[in-house]
N, C-alpha and C. Protein backbone atom coordinates (compact mmCIF):
# COMPACT_ATOMS: atom_id res chain seq x y z
N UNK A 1 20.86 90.33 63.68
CA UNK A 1 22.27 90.69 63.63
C UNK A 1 23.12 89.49 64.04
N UNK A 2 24.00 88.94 63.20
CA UNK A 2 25.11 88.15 63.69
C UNK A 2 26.32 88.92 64.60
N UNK A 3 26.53 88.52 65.25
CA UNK A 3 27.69 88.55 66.22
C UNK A 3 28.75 88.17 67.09
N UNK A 4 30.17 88.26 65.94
CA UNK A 4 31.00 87.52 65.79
C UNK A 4 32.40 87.59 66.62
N UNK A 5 32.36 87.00 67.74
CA UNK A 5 33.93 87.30 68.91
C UNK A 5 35.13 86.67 68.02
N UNK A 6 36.63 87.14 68.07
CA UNK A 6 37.60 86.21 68.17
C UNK A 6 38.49 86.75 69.46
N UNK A 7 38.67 85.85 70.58
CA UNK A 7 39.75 85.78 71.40
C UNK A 7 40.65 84.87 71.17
N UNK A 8 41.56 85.00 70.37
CA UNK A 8 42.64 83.38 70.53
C UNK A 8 44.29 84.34 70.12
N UNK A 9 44.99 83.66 71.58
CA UNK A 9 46.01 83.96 71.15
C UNK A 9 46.95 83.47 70.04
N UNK A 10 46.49 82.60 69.89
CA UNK A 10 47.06 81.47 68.59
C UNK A 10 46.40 81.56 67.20
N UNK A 11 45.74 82.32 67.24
CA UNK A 11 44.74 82.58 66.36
C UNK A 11 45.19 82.26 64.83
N UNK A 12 46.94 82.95 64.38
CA UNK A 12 47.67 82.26 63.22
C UNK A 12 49.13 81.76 64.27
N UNK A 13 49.70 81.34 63.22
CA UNK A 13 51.36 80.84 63.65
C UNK A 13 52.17 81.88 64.66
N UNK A 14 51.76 83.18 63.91
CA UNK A 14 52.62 84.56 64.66
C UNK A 14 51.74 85.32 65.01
N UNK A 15 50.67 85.33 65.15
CA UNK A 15 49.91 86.51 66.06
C UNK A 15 48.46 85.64 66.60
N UNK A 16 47.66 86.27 67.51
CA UNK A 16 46.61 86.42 67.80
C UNK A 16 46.24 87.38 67.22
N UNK A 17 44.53 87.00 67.64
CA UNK A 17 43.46 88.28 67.74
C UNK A 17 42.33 87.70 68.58
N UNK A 18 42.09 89.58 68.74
CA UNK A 18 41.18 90.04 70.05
C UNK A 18 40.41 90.94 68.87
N UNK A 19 38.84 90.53 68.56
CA UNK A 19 37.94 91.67 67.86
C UNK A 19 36.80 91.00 67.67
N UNK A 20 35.91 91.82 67.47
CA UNK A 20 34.55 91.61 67.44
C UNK A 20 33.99 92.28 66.22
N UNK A 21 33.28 91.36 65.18
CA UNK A 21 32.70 91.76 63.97
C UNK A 21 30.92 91.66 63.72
N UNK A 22 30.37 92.84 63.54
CA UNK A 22 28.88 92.05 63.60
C UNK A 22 28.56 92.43 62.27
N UNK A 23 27.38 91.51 61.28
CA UNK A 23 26.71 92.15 60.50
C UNK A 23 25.21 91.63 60.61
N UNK A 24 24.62 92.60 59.46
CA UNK A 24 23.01 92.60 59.35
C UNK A 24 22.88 92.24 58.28
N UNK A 25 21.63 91.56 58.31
CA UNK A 25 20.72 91.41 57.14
C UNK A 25 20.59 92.42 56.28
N UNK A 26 20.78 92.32 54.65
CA UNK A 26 20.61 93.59 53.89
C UNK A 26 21.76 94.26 53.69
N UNK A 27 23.37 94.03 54.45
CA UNK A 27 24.28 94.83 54.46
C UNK A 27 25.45 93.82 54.03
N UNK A 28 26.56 94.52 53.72
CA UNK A 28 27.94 93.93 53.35
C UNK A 28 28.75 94.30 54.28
N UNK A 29 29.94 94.13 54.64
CA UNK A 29 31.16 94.20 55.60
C UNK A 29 31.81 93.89 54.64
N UNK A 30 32.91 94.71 54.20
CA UNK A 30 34.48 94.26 53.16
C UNK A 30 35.28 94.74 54.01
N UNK A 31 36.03 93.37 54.39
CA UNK A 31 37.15 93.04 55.18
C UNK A 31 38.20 92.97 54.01
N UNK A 32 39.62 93.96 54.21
CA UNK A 32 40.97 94.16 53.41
C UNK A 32 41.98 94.08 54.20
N UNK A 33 43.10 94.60 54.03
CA UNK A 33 44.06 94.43 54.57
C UNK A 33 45.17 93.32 53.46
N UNK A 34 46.69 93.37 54.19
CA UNK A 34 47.52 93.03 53.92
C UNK A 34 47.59 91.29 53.45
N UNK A 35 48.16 90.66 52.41
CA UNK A 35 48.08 89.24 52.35
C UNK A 35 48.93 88.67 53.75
N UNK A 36 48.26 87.96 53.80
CA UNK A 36 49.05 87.26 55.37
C UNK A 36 48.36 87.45 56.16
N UNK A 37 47.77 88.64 56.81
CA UNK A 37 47.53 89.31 57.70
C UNK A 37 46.21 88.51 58.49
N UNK A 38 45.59 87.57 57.67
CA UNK A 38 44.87 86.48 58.29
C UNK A 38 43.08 86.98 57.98
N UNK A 39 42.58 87.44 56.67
CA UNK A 39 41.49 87.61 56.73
C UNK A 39 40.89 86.42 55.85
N UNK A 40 41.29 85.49 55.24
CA UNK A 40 40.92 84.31 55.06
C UNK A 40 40.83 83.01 56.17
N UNK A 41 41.53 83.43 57.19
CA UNK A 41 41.41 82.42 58.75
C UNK A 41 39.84 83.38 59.36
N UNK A 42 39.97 84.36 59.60
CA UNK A 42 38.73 85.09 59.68
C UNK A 42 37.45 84.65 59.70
N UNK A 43 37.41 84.77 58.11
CA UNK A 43 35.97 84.80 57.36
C UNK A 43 35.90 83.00 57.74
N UNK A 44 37.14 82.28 57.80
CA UNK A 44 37.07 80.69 57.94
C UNK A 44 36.10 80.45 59.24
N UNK A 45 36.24 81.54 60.14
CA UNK A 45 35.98 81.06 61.52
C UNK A 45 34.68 81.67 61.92
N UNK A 46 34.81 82.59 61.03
CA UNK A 46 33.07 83.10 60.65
C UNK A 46 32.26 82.01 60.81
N UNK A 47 32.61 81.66 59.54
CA UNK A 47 31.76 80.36 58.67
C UNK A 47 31.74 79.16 59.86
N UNK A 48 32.63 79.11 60.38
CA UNK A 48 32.42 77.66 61.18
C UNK A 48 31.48 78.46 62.43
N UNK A 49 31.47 79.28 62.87
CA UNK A 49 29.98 79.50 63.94
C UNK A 49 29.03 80.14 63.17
N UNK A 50 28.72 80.43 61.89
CA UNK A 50 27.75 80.58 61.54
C UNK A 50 27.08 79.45 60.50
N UNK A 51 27.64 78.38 60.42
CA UNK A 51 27.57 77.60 59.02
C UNK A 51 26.40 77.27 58.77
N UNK A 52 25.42 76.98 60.05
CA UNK A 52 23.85 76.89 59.79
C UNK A 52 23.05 77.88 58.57
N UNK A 53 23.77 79.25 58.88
CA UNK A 53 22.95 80.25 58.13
C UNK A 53 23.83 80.88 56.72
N UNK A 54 25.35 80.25 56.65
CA UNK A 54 25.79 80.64 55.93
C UNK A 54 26.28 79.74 54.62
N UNK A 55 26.83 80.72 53.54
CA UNK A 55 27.53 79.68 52.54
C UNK A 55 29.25 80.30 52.41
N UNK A 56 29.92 79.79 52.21
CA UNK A 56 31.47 80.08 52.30
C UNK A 56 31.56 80.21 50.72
N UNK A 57 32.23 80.64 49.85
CA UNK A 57 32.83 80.87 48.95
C UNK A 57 34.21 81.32 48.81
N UNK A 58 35.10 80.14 48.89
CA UNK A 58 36.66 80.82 48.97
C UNK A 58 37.38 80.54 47.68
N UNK A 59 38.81 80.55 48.21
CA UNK A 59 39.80 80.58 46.83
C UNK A 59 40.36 78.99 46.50
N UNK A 60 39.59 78.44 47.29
CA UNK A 60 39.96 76.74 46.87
C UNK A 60 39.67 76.90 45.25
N UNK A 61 40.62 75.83 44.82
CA UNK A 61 40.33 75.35 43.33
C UNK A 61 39.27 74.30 42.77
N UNK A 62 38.67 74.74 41.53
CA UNK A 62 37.65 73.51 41.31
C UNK A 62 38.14 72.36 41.49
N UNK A 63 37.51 71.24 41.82
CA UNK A 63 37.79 69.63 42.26
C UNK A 63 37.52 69.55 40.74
N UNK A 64 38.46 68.87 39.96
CA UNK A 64 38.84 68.20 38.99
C UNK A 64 39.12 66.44 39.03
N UNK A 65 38.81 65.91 40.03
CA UNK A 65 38.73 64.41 40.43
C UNK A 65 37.85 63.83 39.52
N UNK A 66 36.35 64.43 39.20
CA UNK A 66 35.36 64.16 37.97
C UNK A 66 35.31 65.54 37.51
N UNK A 67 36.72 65.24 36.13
CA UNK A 67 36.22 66.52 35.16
C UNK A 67 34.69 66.50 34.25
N UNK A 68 33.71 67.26 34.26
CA UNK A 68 32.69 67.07 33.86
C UNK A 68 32.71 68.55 33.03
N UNK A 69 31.62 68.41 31.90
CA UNK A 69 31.56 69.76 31.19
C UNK A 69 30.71 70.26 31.80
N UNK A 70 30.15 71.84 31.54
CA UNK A 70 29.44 72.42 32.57
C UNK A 70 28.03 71.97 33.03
N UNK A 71 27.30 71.56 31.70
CA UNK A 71 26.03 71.22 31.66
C UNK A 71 25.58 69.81 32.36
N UNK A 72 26.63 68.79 32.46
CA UNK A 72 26.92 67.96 33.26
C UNK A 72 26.84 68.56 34.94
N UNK A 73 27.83 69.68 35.00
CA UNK A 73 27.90 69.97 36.62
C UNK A 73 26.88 70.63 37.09
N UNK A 74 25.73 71.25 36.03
CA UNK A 74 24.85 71.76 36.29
C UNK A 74 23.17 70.89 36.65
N UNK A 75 23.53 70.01 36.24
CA UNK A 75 22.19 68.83 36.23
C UNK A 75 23.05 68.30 37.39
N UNK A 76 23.80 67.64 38.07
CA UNK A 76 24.29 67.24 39.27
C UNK A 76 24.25 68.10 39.86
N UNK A 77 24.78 69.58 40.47
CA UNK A 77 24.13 70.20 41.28
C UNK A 77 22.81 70.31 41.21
N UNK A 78 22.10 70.87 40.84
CA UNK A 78 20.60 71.19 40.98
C UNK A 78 20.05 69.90 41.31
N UNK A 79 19.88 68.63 41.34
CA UNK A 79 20.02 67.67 41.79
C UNK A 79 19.92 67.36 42.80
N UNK A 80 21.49 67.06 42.91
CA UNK A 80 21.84 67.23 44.53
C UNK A 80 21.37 68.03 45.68
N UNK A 81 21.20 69.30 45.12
CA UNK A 81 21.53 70.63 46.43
C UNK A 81 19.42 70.89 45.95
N UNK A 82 18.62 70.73 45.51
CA UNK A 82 17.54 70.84 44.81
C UNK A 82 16.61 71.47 46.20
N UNK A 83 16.85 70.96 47.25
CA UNK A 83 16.07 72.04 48.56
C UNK A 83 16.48 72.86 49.14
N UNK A 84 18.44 72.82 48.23
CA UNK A 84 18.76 74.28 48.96
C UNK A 84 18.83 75.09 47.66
N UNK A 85 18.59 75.16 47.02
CA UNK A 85 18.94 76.21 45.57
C UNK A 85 18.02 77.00 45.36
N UNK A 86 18.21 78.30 44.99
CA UNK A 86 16.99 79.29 44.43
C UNK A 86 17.57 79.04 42.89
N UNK A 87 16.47 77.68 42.56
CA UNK A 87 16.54 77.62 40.99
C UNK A 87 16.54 79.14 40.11
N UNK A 88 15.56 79.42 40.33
CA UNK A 88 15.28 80.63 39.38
C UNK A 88 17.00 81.64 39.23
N UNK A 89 17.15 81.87 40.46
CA UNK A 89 18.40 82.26 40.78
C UNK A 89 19.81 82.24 40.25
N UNK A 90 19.55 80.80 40.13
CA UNK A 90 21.08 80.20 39.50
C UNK A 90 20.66 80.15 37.77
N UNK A 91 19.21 80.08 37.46
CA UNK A 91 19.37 80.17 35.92
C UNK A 91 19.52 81.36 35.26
N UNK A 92 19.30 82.60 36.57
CA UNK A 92 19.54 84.14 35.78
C UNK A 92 20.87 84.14 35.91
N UNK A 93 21.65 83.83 36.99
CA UNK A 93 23.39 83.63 37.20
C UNK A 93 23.99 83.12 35.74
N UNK A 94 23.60 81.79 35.71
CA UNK A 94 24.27 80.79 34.94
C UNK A 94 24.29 81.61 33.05
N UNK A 95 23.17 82.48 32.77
CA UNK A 95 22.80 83.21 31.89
C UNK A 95 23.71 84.47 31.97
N UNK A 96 23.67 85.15 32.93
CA UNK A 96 24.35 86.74 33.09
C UNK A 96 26.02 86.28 33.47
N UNK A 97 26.24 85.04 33.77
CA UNK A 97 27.89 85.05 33.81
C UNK A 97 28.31 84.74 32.60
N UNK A 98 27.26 84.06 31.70
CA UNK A 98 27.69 83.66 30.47
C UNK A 98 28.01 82.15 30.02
N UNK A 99 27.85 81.26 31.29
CA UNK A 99 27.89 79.73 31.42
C UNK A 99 27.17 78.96 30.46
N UNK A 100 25.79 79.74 29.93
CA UNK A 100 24.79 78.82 29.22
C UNK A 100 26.24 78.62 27.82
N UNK A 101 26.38 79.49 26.97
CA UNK A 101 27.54 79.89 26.22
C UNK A 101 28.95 78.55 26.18
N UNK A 102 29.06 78.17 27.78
CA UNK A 102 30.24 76.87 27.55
C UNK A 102 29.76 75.97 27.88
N UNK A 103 28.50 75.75 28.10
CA UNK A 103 27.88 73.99 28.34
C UNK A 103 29.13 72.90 28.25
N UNK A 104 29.59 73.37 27.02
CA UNK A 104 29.96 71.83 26.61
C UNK A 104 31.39 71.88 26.83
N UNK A 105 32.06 72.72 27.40
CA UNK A 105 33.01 72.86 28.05
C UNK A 105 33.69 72.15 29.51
N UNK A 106 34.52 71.37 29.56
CA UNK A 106 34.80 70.63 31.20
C UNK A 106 35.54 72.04 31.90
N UNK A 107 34.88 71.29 33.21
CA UNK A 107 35.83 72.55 34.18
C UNK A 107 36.91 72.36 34.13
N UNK A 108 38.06 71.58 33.86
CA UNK A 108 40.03 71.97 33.50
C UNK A 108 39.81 72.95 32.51
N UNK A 109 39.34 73.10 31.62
CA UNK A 109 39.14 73.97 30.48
C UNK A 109 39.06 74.93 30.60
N UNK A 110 38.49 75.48 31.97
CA UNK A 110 37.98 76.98 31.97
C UNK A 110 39.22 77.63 32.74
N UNK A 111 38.92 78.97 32.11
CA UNK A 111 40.16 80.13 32.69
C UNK A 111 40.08 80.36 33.82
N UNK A 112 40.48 80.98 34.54
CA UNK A 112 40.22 81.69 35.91
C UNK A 112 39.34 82.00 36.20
N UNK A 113 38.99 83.27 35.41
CA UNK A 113 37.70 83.81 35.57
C UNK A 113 36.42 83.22 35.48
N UNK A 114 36.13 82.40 34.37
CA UNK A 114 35.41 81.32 34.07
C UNK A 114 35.07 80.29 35.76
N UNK A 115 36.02 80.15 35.79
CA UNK A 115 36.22 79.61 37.19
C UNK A 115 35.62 79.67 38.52
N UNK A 116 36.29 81.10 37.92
CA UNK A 116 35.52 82.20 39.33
C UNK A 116 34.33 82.47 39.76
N UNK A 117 33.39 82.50 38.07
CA UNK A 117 31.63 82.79 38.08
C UNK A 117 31.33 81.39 38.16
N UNK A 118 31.63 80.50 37.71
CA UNK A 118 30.96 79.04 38.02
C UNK A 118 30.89 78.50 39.55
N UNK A 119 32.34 78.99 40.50
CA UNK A 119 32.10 79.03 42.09
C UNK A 119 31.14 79.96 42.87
N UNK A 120 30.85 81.12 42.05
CA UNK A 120 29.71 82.12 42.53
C UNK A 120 29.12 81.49 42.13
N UNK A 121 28.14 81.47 41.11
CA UNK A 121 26.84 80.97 40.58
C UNK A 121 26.10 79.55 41.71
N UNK A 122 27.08 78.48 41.89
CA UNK A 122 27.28 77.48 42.98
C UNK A 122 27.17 77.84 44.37
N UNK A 123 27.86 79.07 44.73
CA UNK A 123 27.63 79.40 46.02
C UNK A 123 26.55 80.16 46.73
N UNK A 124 26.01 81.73 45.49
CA UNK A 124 25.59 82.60 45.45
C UNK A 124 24.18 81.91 45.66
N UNK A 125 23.98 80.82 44.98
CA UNK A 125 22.19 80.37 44.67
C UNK A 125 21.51 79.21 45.61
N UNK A 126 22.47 79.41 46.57
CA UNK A 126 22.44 78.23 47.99
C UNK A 126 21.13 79.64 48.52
N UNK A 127 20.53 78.93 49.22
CA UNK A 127 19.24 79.41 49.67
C UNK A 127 20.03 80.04 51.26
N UNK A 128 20.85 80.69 51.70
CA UNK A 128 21.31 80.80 53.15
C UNK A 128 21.19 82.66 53.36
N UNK A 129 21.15 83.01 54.87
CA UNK A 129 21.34 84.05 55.03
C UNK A 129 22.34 85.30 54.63
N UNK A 130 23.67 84.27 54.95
CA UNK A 130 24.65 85.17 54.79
C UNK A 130 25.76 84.46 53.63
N UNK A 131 26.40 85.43 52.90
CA UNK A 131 27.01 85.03 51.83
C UNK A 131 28.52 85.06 51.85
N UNK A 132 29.48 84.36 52.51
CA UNK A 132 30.98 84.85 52.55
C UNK A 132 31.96 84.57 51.26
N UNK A 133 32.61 85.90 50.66
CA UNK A 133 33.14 85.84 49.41
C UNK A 133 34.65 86.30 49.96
N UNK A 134 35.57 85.55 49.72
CA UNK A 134 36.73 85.64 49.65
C UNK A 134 37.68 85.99 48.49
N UNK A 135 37.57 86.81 48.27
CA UNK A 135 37.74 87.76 47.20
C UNK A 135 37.21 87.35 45.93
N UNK A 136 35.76 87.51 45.72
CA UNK A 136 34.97 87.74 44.60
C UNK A 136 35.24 87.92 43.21
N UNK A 137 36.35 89.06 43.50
CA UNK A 137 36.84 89.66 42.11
C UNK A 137 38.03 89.07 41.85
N UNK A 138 38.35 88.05 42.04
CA UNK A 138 39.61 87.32 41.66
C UNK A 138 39.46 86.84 40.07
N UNK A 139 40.41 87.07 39.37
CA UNK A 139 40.01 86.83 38.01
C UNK A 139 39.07 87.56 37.24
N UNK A 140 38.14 87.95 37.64
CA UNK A 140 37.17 88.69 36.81
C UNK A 140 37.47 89.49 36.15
N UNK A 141 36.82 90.19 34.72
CA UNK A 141 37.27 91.30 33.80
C UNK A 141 36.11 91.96 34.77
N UNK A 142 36.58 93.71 34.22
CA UNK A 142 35.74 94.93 34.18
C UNK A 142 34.22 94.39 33.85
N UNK A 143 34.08 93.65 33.18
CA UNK A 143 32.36 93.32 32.75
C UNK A 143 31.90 92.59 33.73
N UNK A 144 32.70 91.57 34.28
CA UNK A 144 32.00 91.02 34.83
C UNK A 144 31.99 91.36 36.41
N UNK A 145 33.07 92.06 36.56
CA UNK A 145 32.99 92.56 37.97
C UNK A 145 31.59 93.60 38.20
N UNK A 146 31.47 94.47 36.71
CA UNK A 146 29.88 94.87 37.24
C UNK A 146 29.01 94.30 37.32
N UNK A 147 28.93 93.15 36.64
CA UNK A 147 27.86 92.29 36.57
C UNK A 147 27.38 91.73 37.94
N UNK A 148 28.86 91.02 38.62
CA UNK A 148 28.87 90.75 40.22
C UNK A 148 28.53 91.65 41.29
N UNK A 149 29.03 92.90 41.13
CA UNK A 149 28.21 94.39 42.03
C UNK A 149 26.86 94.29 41.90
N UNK A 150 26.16 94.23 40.47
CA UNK A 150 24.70 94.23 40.62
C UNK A 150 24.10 92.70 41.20
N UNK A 151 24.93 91.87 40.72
CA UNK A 151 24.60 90.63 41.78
C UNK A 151 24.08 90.76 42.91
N UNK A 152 25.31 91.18 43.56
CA UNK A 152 25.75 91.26 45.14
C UNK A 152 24.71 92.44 45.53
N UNK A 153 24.76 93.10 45.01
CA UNK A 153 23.38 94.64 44.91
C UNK A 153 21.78 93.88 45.27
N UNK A 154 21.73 93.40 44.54
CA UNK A 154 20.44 92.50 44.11
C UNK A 154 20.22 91.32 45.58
N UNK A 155 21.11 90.82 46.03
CA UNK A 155 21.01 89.73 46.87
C UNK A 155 20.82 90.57 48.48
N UNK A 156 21.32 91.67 48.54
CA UNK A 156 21.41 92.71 49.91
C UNK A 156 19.59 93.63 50.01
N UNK A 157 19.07 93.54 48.84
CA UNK A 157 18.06 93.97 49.01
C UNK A 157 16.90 93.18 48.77
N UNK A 158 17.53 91.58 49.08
CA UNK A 158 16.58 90.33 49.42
C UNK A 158 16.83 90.30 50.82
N UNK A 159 17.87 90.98 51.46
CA UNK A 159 17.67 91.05 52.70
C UNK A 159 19.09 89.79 53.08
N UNK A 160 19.69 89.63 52.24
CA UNK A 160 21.23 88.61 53.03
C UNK A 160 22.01 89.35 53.05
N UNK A 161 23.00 88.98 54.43
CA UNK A 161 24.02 89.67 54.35
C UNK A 161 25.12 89.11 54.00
N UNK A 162 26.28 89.87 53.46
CA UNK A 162 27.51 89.97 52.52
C UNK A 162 28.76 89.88 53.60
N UNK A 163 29.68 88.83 53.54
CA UNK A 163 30.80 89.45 54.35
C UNK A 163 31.93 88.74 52.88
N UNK A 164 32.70 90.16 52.38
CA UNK A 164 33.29 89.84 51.60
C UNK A 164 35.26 89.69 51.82
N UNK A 165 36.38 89.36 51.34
CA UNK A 165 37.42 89.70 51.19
C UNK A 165 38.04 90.28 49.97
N UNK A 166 38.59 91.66 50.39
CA UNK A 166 38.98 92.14 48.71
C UNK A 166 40.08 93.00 49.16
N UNK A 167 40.72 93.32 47.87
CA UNK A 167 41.80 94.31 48.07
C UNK A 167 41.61 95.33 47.02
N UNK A 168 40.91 95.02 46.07
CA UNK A 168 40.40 95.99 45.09
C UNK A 168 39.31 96.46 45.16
N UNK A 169 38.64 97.71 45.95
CA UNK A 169 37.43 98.15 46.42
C UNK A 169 36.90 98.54 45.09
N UNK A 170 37.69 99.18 44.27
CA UNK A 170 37.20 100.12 43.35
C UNK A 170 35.82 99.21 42.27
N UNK A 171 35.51 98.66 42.30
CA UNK A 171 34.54 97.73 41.46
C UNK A 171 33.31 97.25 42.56
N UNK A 172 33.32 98.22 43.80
CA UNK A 172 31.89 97.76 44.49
C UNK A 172 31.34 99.17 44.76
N UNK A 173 30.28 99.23 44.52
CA UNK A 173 29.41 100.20 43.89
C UNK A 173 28.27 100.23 45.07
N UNK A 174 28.30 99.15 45.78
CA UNK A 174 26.91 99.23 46.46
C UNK A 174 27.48 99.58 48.17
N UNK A 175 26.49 100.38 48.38
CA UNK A 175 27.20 100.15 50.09
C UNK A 175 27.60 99.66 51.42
N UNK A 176 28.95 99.76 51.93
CA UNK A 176 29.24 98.85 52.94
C UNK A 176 30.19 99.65 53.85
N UNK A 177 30.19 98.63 54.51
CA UNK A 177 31.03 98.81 55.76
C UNK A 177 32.06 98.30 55.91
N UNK A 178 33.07 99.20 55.62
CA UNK A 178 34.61 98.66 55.17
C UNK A 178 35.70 98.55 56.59
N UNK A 179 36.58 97.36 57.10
CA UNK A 179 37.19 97.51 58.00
C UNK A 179 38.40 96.79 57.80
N UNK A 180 39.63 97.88 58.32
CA UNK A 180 41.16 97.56 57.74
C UNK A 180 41.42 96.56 59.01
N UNK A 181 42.11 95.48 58.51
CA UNK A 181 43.03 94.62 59.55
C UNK A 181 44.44 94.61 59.47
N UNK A 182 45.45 94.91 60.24
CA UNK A 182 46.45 95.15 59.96
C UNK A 182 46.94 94.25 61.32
N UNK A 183 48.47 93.40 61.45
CA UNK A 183 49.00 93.04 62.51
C UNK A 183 49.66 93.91 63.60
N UNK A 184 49.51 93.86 64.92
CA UNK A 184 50.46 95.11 65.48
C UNK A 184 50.76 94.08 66.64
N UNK A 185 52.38 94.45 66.94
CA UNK A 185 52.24 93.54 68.78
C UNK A 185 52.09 92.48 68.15
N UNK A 186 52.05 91.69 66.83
CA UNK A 186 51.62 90.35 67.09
C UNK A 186 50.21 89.88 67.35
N UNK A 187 49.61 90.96 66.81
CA UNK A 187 48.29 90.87 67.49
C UNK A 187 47.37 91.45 66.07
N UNK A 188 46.12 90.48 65.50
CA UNK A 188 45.56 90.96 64.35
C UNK A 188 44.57 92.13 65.23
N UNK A 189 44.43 92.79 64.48
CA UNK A 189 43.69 94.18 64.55
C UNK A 189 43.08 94.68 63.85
N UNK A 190 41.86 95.74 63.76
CA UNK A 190 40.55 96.27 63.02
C UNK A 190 41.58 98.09 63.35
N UNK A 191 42.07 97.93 62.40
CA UNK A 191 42.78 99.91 62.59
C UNK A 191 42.16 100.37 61.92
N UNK A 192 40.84 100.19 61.33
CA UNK A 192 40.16 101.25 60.71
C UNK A 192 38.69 101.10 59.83
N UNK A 193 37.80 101.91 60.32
CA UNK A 193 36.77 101.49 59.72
C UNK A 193 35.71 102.55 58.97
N UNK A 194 35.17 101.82 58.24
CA UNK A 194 34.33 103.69 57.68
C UNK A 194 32.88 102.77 56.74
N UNK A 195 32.23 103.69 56.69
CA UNK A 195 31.37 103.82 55.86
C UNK A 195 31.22 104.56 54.56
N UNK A 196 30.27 103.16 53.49
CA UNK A 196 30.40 103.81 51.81
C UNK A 196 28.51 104.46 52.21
């Protein structure tokens, strides 16, 4: 079990927080709440005391400094990252998002969504315990958001755990442990929590 404190009164510009988040192996946590409300500083601060065991996946934009087409970015990662990657992994990804399909495509080229599965596929196939997705379903169509549920399905019953950010629950299918953050007092807060 990871187990995660925040005490800081400074925690954003206008509020602190005081809360404690844990998860397990095998399980998800979807953290929602209001934009602002600081669940991208959160999951940030997650990641920095867990970074040994984890991989971050946020809403940064692809680095376009070397536009490369995909098949290019795909022989440089695997490469590079080659003792942390579950090859097999990233070639069922790179197949079921539909990537094999734009090889020859540079990343400026690609849409959002496009976008979106090429930062999963990259993040998702890092060999680490825990997986942090900052809103997953950003961009995605209906197809591919199921496609990502059975993903994310598939990776929880290898035994990693999920800490995701979303505001659109309705497209996760698998079960979790959902907890609302809302500001009160100036103060970030967990007002609510439940089980799928």
């Amino acid at each position: 079990m990871y187990k995660f404190k925040v005490n800081d009164p400074k925690f954003l510009p206008h509020a602190g927080a005081s809360l404690e988040l844990s998860l397990q192996n095998g399980t998800a946590l979807v953290v929602t709440g209001s934009n602002g409300v600081g669940k991208s500083t959160l999951m940030r601060r997650f990641y920095q005391d867990f970074s040994d065991v984890s991989t971050l996946i946020d809403q940064t934009g692809l680095d376009y400094f070397y536009d490369r087409g995909l098949k290019r970015v795909k022989e440089i990662f695997l490469s590079a990252r080659k003792d942390e990657v579950k090859e097999e992994l990233f070639f069922k990804l790179w197949e079921r998002f539909g990537l094999t399909l734009k090889e020859e495509r540079f990343q400026s080229t690609l849409s959002g969504g496009e976008g979106q599965l090429l930062k999963l596929v990259l993040g998702i196939t890092i060999q680490s315990k825990i997986i942090l997705l900052d809103e997953p379903s950003h961009y995605l169509d209906e197809k591919m958001k199921e496609i990502l549920n059975e993903v994310l399905e598939e990776l929880m019953k290898e035994g990693r755990a999920l800490m995701l950010i979303e505001h659109d629950l309705s497209w996760i299918k698998f079960p979790f442990k959902g907890i609302l953050l809302e500001e009160r007092e100036h103060q970030l807060q967990v007002v609510k929590t439940w089980n799928t």
